[in-house]
Every structure is written in structure tokens, then in C-alpha cells.
Protein backbone atom coordinates (compact mmCIF):
# COMPACT_ATOMS: atom_id res chain seq x y z
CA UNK A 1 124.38 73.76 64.09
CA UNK A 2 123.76 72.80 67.97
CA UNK A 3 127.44 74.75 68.51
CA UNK A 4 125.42 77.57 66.70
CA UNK A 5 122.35 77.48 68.40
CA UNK A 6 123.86 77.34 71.86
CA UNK A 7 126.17 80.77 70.99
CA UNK A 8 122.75 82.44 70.99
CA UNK A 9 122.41 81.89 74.95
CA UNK A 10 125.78 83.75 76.07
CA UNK A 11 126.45 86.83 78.18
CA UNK A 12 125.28 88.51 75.11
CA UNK A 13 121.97 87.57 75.62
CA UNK A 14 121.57 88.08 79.23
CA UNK A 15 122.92 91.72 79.21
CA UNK A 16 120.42 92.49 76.87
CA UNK A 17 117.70 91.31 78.65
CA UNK A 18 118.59 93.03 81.50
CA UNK A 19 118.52 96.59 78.74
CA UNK A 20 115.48 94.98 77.95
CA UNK A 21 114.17 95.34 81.88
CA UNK A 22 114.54 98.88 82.14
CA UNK A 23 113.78 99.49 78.35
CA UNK A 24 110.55 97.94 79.14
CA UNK A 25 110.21 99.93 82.10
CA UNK A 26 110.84 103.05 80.26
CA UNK A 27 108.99 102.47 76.85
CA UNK A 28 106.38 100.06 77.73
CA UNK A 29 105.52 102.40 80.72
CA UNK A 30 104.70 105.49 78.28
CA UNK A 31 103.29 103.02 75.71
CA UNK A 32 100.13 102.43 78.21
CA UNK A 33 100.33 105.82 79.47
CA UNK A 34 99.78 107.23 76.18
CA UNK A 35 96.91 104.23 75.08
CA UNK A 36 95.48 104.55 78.41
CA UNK A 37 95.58 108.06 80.08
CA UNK A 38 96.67 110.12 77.02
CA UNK A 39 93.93 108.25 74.76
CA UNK A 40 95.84 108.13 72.13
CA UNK A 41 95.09 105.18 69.92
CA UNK A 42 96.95 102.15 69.25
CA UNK A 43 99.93 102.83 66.43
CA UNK A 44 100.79 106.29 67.91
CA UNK A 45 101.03 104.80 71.56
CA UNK A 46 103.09 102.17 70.52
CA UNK A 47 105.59 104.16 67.96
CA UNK A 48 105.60 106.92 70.08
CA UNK A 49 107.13 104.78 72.65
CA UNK A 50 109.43 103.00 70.88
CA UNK A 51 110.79 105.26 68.97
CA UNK A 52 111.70 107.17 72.20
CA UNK A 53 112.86 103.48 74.17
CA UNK A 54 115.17 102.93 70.82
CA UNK A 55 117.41 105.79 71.68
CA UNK A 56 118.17 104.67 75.14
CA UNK A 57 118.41 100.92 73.69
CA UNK A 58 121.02 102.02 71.13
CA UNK A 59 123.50 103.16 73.66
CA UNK A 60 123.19 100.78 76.27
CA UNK A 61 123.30 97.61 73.26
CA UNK A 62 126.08 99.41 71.71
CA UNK A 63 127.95 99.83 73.97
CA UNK A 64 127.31 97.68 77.44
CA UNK A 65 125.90 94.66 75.78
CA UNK A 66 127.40 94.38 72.51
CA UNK A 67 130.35 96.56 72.90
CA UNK A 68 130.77 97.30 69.15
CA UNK A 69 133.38 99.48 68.30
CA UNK A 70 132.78 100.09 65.12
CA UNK A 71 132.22 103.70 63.39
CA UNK A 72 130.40 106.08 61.05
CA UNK A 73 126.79 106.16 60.08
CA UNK A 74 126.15 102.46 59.41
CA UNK A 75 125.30 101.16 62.70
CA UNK A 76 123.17 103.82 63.22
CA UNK A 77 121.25 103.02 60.15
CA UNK A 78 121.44 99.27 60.77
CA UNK A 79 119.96 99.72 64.03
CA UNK A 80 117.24 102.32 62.97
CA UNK A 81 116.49 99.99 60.19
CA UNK A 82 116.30 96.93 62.56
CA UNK A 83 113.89 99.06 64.58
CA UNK A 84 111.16 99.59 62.19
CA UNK A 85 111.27 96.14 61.18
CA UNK A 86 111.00 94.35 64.11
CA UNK A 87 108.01 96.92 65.21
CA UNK A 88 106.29 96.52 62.46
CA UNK A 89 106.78 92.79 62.45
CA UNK A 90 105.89 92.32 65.84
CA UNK A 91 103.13 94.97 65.84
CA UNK A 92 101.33 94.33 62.61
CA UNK A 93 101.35 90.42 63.56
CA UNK A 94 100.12 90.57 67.00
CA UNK A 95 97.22 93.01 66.54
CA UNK A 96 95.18 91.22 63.91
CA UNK A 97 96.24 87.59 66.06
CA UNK A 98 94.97 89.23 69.52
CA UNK A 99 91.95 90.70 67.56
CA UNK A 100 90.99 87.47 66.45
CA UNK A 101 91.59 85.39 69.40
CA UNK A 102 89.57 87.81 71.48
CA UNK A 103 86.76 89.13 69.11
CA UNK A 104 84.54 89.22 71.46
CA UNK A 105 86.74 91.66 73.69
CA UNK A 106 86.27 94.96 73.71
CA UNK A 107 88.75 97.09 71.55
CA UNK A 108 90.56 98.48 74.69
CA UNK A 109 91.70 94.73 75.90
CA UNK A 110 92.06 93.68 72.74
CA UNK A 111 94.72 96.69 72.20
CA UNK A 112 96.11 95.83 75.66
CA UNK A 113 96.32 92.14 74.92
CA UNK A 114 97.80 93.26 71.24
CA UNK A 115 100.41 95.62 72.43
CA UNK A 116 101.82 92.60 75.31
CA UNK A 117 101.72 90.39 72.16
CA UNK A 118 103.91 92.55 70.22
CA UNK A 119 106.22 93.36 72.79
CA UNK A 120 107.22 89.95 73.56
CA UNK A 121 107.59 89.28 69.74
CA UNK A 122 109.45 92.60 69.58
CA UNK A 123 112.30 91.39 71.86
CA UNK A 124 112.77 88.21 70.02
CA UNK A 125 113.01 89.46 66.84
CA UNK A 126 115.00 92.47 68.34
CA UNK A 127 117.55 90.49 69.48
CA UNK A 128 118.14 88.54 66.69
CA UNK A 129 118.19 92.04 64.24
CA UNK A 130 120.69 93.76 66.78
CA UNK A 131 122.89 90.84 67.28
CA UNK A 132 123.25 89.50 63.66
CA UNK A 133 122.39 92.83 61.79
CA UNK A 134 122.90 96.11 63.54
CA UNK A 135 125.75 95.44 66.10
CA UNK A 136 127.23 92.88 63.80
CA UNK A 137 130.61 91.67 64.73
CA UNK A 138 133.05 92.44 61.60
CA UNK A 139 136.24 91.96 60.48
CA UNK A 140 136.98 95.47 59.44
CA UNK A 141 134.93 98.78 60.66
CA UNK A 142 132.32 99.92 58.95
């Protein structure tokens, strides 16, 4: 189990946290823009962005920090599918745990607050989906 557990924290891990640093920039950049400037409200900013970031993230996990070589449409739909999840995971729990930490907020820091929540839950849960789900390392191709 500790062999396990340790396996988590390998070059894996740090190359894609370093995707994650200019995925952030990228997506979490247009995620406020749109909230803030573009006053569009809280799911569109935040799907809008990620589903835009995701593209960018497939290629660079796929292939820089995960290096899978396997083929056809499964990985595509493993990683699309391990999208959504984690979003909605991440997103659904941290707006309604922001919201009532801060009720006395107003609704634009709350939604701030709600959409730093998610993202850090994103990337945990993210990591964990792509490593062990969408990029998985198997015996034969898929």
C-alpha cells in the first residue's frame, strides 16, 4: 500500500502540474474573464473555460506527461468522460460549500471563492481520473 501510495508522487505527477501551470493560465484566465468582464454567470464561465483548457490538456497529458501510445477512440472518450466528471464533482461540491461558508458574502465573492474551490478540487480529482482512467497504462492498445 505505502509502495502504492508513494508511485502517485513520480515524474508523472510533476509534469502534470507543470500542464496544470499553463492550463491554469489559459483556462482559469478566461474563466474570470468571462464571470467578471463578460458577465456571464457562474456554470457558463466555468464550462466555457474548461471545456476549451481540456483540449490543450489532452495533448500535452497525452502525450508529454503520460506519453500513452495507445489508439482509436477510447482515450478520447475516457478523457472526455473524466472531464465532465471531475467538473462536475469539483464544481457542484465547491459552490454550495463556498456558499455556505460565506453566506454573508455577496454572490460575486462567493462565485469567486467557489470557482478557486473547484479548481483546486478539479486538479486532484483530475489527476487521479487521467492517470488511472483516461491515460491508463495497458497491456494491449485499446
Amino acid at each position: 500500500m505505502k509502495k502504492k501510495l508513494l508511485s502517485l508522487f513520480d515524474a508523472k505527477l510533476w509534469k502534470f502540474l507543470l500542464v496544470g501551470v499553463l492550463n491554469t493560465l489559459v483556462g482559469n484566465g478566461l474563466m474570470f474573464l468571462l464571470y467578471n468582464w463578460a458577465g456571464l454567470g457562474y456554470w457558463p464561465s466555468t464550462a466555457i473555460s474548461y471545456a476549451l483548457a481540456s483540449v490543450m490538456s489532452y495533448f500535452l497529458n497525452r502525450y508529454f506527461t503520460f506519453k500513452y501510445k495507445g489508439s482509436g477512440i477510447g482515450v478520447i472518450v475516457r478523457f472526455a468522460l473524466n472531464i465532465i466528471v471531475c467538473y462536475l464533482l469539483a464544481y457542484g461540491l465547491a459552490k454550495p460549500a463556498v456558499y455556505h461558508l460565506l453566506s454573508g458574502a455577496s454572490q460575486t465573492v462567493r462565485d469567486n471563492l467557489a470557482m478557486l474551490t473547484g479548481m483546486c478540487l478539479f486538479v486532484g480529482f483530475n489527476y487521479l481520473g487521467q492517470r488511472f482512467f483516461a491515460f491508463r497504462e495497458t497491456k494491449k492498445e485499446d
